[in-house]
N, C-alpha and C. Protein backbone atom coordinates (compact mmCIF):
# COMPACT_ATOMS: atom_id res chain seq x y z
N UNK A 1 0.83 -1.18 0.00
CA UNK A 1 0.00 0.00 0.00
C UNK A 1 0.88 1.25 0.00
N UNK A 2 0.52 2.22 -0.49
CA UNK A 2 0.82 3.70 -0.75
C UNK A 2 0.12 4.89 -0.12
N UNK A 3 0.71 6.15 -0.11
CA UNK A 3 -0.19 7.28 0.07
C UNK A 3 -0.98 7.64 -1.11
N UNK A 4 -2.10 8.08 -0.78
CA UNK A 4 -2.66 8.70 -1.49
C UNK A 4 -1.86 9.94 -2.44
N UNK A 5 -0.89 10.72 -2.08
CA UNK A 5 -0.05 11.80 -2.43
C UNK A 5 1.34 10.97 -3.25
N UNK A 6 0.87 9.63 -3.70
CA UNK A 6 2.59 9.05 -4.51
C UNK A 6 1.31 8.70 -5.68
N UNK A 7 0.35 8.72 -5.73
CA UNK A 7 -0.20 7.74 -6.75
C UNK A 7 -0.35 8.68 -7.83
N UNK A 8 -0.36 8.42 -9.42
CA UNK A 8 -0.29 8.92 -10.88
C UNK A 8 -1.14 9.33 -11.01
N UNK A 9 -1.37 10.83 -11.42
CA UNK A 9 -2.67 10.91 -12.41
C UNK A 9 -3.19 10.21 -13.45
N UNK A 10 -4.32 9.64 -12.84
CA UNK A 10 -5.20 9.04 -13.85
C UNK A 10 -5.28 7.32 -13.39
N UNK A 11 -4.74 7.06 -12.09
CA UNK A 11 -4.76 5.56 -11.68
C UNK A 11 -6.18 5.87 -10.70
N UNK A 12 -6.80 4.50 -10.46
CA UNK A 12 -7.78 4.54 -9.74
C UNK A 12 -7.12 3.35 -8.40
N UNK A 13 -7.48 3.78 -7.29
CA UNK A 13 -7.28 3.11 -6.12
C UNK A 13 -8.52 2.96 -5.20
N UNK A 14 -8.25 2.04 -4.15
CA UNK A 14 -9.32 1.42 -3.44
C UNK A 14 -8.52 1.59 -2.24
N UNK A 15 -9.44 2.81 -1.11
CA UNK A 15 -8.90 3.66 0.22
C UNK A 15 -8.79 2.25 1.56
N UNK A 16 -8.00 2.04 2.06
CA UNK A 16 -7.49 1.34 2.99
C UNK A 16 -7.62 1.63 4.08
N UNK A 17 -7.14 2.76 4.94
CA UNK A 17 -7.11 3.72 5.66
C UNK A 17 -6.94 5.18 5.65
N UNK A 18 -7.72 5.80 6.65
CA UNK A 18 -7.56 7.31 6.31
C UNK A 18 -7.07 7.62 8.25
N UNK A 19 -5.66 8.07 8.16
CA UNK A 19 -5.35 8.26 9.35
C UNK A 19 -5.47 9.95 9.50
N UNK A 20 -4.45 10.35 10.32
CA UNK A 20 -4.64 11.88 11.19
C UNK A 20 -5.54 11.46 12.53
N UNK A 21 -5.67 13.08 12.74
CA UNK A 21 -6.72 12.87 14.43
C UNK A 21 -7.35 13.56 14.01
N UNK A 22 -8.33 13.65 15.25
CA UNK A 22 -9.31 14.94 15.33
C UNK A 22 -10.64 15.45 14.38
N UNK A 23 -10.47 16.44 14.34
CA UNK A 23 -11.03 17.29 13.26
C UNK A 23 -10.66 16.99 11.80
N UNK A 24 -9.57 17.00 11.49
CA UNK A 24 -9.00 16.33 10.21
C UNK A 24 -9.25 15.30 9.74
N UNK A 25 -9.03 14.44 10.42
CA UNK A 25 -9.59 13.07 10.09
C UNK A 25 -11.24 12.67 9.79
N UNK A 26 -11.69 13.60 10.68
CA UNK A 26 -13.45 13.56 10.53
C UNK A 26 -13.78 14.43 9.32
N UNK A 27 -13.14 15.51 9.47
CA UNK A 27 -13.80 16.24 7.90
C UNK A 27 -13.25 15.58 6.64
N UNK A 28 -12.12 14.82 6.74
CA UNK A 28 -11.92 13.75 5.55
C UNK A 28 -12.78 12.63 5.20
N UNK A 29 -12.87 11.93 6.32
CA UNK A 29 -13.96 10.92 6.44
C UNK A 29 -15.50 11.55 5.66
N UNK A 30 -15.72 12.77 6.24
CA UNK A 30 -17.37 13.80 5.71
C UNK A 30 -17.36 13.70 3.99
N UNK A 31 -16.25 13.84 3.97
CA UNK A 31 -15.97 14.19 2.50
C UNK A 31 -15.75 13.13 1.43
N UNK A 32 -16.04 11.96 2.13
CA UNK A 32 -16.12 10.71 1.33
C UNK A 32 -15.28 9.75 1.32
N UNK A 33 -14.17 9.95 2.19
CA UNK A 33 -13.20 9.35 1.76
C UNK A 33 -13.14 8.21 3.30
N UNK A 34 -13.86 7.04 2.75
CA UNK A 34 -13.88 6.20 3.93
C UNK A 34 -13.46 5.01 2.95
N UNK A 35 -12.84 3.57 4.33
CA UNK A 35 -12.00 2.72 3.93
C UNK A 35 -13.57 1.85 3.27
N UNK A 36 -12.53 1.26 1.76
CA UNK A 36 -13.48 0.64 0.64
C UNK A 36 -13.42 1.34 -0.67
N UNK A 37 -13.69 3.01 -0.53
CA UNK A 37 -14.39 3.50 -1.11
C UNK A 37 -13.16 3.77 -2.60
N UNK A 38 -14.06 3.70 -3.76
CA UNK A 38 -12.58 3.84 -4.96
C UNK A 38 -12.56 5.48 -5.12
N UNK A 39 -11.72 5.75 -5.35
CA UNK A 39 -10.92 6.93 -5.70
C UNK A 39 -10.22 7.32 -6.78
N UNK A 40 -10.13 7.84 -7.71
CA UNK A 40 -9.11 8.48 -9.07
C UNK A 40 -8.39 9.52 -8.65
N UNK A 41 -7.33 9.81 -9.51
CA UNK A 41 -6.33 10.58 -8.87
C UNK A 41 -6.69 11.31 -10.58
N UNK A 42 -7.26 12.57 -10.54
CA UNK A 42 -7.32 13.38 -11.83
C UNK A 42 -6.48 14.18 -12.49
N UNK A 43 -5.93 14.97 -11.71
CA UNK A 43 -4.48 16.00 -11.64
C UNK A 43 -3.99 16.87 -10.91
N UNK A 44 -2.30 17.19 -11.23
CA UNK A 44 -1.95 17.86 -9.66
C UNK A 44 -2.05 19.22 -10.09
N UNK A 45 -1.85 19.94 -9.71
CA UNK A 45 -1.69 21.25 -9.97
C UNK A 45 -1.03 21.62 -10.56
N UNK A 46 -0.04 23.09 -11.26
CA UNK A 46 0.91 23.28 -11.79
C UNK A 46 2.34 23.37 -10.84
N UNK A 47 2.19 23.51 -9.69
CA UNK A 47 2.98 23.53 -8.84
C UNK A 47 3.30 22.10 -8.01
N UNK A 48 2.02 21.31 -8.43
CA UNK A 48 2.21 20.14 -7.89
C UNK A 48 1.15 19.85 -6.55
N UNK A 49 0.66 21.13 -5.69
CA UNK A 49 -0.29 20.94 -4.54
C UNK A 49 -1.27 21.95 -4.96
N UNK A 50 -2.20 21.98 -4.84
CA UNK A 50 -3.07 20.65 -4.12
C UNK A 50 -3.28 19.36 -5.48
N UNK A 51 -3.92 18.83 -5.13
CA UNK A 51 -4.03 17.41 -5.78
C UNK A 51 -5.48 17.00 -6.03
N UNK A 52 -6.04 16.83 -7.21
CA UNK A 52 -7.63 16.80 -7.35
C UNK A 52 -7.82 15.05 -7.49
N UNK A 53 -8.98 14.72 -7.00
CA UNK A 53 -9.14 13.50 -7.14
C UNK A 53 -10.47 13.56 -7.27
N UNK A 54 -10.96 12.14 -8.20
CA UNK A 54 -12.87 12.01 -7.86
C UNK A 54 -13.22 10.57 -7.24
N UNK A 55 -13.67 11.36 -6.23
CA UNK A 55 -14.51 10.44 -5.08
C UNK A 55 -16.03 10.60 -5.16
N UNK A 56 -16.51 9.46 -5.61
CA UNK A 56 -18.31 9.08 -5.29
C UNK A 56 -18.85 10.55 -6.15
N UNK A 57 -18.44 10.36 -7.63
CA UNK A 57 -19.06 10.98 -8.05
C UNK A 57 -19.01 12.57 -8.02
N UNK A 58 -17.97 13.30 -7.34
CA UNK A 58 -17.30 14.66 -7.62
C UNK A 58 -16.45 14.74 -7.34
N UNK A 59 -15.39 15.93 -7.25
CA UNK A 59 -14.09 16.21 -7.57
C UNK A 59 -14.07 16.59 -6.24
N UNK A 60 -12.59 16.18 -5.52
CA UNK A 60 -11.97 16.56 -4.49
C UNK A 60 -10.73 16.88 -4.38
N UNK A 61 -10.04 18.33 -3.72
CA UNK A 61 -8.93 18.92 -4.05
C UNK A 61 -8.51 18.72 -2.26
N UNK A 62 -7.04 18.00 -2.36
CA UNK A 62 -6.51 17.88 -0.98
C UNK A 62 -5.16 18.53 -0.88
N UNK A 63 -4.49 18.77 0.10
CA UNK A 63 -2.99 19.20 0.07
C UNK A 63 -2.54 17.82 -0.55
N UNK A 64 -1.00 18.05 -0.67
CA UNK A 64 0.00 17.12 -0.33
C UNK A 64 -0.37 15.61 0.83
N UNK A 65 -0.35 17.19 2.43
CA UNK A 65 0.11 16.83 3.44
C UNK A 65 -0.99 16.18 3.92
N UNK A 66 -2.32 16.59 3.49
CA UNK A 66 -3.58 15.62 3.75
C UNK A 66 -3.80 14.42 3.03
N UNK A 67 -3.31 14.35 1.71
CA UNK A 67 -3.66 13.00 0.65
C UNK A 67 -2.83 12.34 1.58
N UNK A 68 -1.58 12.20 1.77
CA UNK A 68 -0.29 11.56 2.52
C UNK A 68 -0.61 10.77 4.26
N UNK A 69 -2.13 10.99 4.47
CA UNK A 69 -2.54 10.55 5.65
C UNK A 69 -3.74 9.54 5.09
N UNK A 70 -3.94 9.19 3.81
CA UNK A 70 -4.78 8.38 2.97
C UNK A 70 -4.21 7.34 2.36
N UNK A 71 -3.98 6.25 3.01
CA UNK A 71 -3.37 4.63 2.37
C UNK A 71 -4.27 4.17 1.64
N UNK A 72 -3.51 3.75 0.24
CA UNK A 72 -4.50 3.10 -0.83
C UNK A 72 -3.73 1.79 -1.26
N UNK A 73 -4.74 1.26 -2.22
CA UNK A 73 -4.46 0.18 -2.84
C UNK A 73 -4.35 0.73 -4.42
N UNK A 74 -3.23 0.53 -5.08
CA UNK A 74 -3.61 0.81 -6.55
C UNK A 74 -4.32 -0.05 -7.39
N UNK A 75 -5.58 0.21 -8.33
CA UNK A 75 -6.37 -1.31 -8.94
C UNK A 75 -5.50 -0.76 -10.42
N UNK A 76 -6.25 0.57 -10.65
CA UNK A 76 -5.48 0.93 -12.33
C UNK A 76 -4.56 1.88 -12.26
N UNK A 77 -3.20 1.37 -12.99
CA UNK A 77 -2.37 2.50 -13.21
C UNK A 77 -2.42 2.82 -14.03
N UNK A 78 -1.92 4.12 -14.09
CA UNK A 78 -2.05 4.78 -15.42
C UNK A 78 -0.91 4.67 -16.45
N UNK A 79 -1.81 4.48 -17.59
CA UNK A 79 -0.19 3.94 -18.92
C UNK A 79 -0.59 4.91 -19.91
């Protein structure tokens, strides 16, 4: 397994765990991103952060430092 913040634009993964504490962790969880759920990695920015992904049907933009607390499974990489 990987972070969420190493995986390719355009691979799809299946979420494992979503760590952090607190508040962080719960408004990630709000936002769809619970263990099971598949995920695409769409594109990074021009700078590289934030990082857009689509979860359950809309687009979600995370830091770096937040994708990087999201363990996945990769199903498709991107070729």
């Amino acid at each position: 397994m990987i972070s969420l913040d190493n995986v390719t634009p355009g691979s799809t993964c299946i979420i494992r765990s979503v760590g952090g504490g607190g508040a962080l962790r719960t408004r990630m969880m709000d936002m769809g991103l619970l263990k099971g759920t598949e995920i695409k990695v769409v594109r990074l920015a021009p700078l590289g952060d934030p990082i857009e992904f689509e979860v359950k049907g809309y687009n979600l933009s995370l830091r770096k430092k937040e994708a990087r607390l999201v363990e996945v499974e990769v199903l498709a990489d991107a070729t």
